[in-house]
C-alpha atoms as a PDB file:
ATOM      1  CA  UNK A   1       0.000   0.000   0.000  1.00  0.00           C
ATOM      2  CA  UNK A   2       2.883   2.087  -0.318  1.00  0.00           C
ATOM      3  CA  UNK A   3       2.666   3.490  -3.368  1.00  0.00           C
ATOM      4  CA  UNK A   4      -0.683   4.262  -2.995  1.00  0.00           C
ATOM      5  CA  UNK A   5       0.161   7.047  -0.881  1.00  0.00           C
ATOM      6  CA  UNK A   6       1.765   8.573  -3.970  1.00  0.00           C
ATOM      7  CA  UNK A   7      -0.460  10.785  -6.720  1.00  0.00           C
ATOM      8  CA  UNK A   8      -1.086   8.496  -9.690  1.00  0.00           C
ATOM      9  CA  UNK A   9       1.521  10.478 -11.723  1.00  0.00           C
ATOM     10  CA  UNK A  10       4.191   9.339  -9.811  1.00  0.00           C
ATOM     11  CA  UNK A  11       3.506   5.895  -9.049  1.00  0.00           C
ATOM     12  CA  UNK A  12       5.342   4.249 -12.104  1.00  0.00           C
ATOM     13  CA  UNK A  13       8.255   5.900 -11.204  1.00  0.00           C
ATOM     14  CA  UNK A  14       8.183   4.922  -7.633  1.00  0.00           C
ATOM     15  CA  UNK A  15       7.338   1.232  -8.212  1.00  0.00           C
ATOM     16  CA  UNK A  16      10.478   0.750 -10.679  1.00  0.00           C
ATOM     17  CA  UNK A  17      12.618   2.742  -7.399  1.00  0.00           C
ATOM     18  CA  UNK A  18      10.981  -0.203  -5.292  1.00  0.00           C
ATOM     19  CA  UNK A  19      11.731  -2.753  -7.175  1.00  0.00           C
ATOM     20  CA  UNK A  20      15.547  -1.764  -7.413  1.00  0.00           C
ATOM     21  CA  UNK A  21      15.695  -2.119  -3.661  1.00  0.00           C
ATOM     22  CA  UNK A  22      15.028  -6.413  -4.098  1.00  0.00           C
ATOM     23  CA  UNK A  23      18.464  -7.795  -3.696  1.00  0.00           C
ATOM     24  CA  UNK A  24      19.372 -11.350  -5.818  1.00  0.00           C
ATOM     25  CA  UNK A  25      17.748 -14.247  -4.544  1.00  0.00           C
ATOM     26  CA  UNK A  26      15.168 -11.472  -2.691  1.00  0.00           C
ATOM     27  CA  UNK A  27      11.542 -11.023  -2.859  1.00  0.00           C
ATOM     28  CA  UNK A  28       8.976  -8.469  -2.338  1.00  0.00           C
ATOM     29  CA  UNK A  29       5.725  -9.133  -1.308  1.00  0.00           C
ATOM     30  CA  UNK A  30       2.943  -6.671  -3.320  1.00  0.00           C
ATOM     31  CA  UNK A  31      -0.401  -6.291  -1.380  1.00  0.00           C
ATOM     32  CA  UNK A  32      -2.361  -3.586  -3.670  1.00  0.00           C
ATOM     33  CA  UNK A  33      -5.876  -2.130  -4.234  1.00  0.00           C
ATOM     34  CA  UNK A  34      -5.923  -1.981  -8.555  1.00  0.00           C
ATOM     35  CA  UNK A  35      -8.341  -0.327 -10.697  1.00  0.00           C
ATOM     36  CA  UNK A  36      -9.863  -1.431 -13.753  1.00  0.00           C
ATOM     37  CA  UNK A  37      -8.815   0.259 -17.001  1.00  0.00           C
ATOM     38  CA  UNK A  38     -11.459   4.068 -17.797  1.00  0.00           C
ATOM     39  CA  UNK A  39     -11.723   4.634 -13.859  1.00  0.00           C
ATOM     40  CA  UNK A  40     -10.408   7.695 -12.815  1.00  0.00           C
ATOM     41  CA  UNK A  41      -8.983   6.685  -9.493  1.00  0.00           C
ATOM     42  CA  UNK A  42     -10.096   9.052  -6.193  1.00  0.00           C
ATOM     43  CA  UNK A  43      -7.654   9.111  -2.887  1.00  0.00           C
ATOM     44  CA  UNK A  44      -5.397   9.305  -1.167  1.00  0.00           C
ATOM     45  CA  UNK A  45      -5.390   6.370  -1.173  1.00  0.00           C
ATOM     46  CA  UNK A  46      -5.371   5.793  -4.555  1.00  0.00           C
ATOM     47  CA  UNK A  47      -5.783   2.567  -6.875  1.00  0.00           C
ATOM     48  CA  UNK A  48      -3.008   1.362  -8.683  1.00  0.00           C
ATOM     49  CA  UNK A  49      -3.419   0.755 -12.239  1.00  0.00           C
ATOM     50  CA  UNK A  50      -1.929  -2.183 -14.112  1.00  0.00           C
ATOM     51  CA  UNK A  51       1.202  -0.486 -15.705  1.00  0.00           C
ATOM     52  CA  UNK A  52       1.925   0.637 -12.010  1.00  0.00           C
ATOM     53  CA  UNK A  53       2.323  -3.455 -11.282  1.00  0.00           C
ATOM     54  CA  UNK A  54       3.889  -3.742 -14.922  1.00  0.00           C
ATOM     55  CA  UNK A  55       6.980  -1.364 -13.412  1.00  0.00           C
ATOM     56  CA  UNK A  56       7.239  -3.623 -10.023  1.00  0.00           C
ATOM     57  CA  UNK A  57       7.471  -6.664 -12.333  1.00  0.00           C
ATOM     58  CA  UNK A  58       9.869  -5.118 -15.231  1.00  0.00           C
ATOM     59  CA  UNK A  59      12.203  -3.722 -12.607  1.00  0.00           C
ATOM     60  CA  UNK A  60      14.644  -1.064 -12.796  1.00  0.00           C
ATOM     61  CA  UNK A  61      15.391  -0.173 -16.879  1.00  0.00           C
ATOM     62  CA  UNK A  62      18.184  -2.234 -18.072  1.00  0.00           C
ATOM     63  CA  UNK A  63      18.445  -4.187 -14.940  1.00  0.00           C
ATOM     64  CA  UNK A  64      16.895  -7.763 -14.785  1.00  0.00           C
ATOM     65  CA  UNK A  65      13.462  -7.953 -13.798  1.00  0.00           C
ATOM     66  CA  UNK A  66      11.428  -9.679 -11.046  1.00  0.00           C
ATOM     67  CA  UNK A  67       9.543 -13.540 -11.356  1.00  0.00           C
ATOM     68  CA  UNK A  68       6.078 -13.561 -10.407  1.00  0.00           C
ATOM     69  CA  UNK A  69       6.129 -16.646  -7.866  1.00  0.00           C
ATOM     70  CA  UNK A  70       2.577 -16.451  -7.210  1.00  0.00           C
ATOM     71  CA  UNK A  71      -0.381 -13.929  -7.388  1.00  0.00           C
ATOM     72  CA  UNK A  72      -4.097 -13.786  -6.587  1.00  0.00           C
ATOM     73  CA  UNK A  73      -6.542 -11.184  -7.043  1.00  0.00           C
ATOM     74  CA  UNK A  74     -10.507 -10.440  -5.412  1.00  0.00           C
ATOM     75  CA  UNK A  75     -12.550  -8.741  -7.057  1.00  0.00           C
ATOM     76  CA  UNK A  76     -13.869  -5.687  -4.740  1.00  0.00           C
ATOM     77  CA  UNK A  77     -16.726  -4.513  -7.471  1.00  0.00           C
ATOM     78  CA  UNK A  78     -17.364  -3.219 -10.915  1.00  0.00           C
ATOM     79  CA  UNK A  79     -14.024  -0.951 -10.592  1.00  0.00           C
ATOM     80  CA  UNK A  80     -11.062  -2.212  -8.047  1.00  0.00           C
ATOM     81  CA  UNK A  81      -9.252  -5.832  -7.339  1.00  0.00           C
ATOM     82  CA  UNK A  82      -7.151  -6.659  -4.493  1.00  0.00           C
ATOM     83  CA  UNK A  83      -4.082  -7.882  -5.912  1.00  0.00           C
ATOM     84  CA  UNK A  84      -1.400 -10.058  -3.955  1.00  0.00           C
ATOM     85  CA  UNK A  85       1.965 -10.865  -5.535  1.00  0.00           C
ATOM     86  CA  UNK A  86       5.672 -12.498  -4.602  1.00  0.00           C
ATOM     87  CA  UNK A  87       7.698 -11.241  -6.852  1.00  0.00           C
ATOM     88  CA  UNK A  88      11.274 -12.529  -6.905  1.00  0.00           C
ATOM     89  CA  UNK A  89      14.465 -11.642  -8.111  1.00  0.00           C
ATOM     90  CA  UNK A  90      16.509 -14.152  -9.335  1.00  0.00           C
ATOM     91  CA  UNK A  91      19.806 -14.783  -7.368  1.00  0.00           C
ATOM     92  CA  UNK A  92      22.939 -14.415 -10.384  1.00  0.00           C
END
């Protein structure tokens, strides 16, 4: 819920920073409230939409990116999920 706390604008960017911080052979667990694509998100707190999770799973640009392990999502309604995700980083 982290990046939630961060205007929409921004969130990309800060979910790439995150996933830097995932050392080899790490993992980061991703608990998230998404949106669905047209919905203009309200908050704070507010929705994350599914390039926002793209980011977390592409990593940092030109670095190696992070292995979905496993992931559910609940639907909440017509417009948000709850989304839970390991993603790992691969040890070299």
């Amino acid at each position: 819920f982290t990046i939630q706390s961060i205007p929409v604008a921004q969130q990309a960017r800060a979910a790439e920073a995150i996933a830097g911080f995932v050392a080899p052979g790490g993992s980061l667990l991703l608990v998230a409230l998404v949106h669905e694509p047209g919905v203009d998100p309200t908050g704070p707190p507010w929705p994350l939409d599914r390039s926002t999770l793209d980011a977390l799973e592409s990593g940092v640009e030109g670095g190696p990116g992070l292995d979905r392990r496993w992931g559910e999502e609940v639907e909440l309604g017509p417009s948000a999920r709850l989304v839970t995700r390991e993603l790992h980083r691969p040890a070299p």
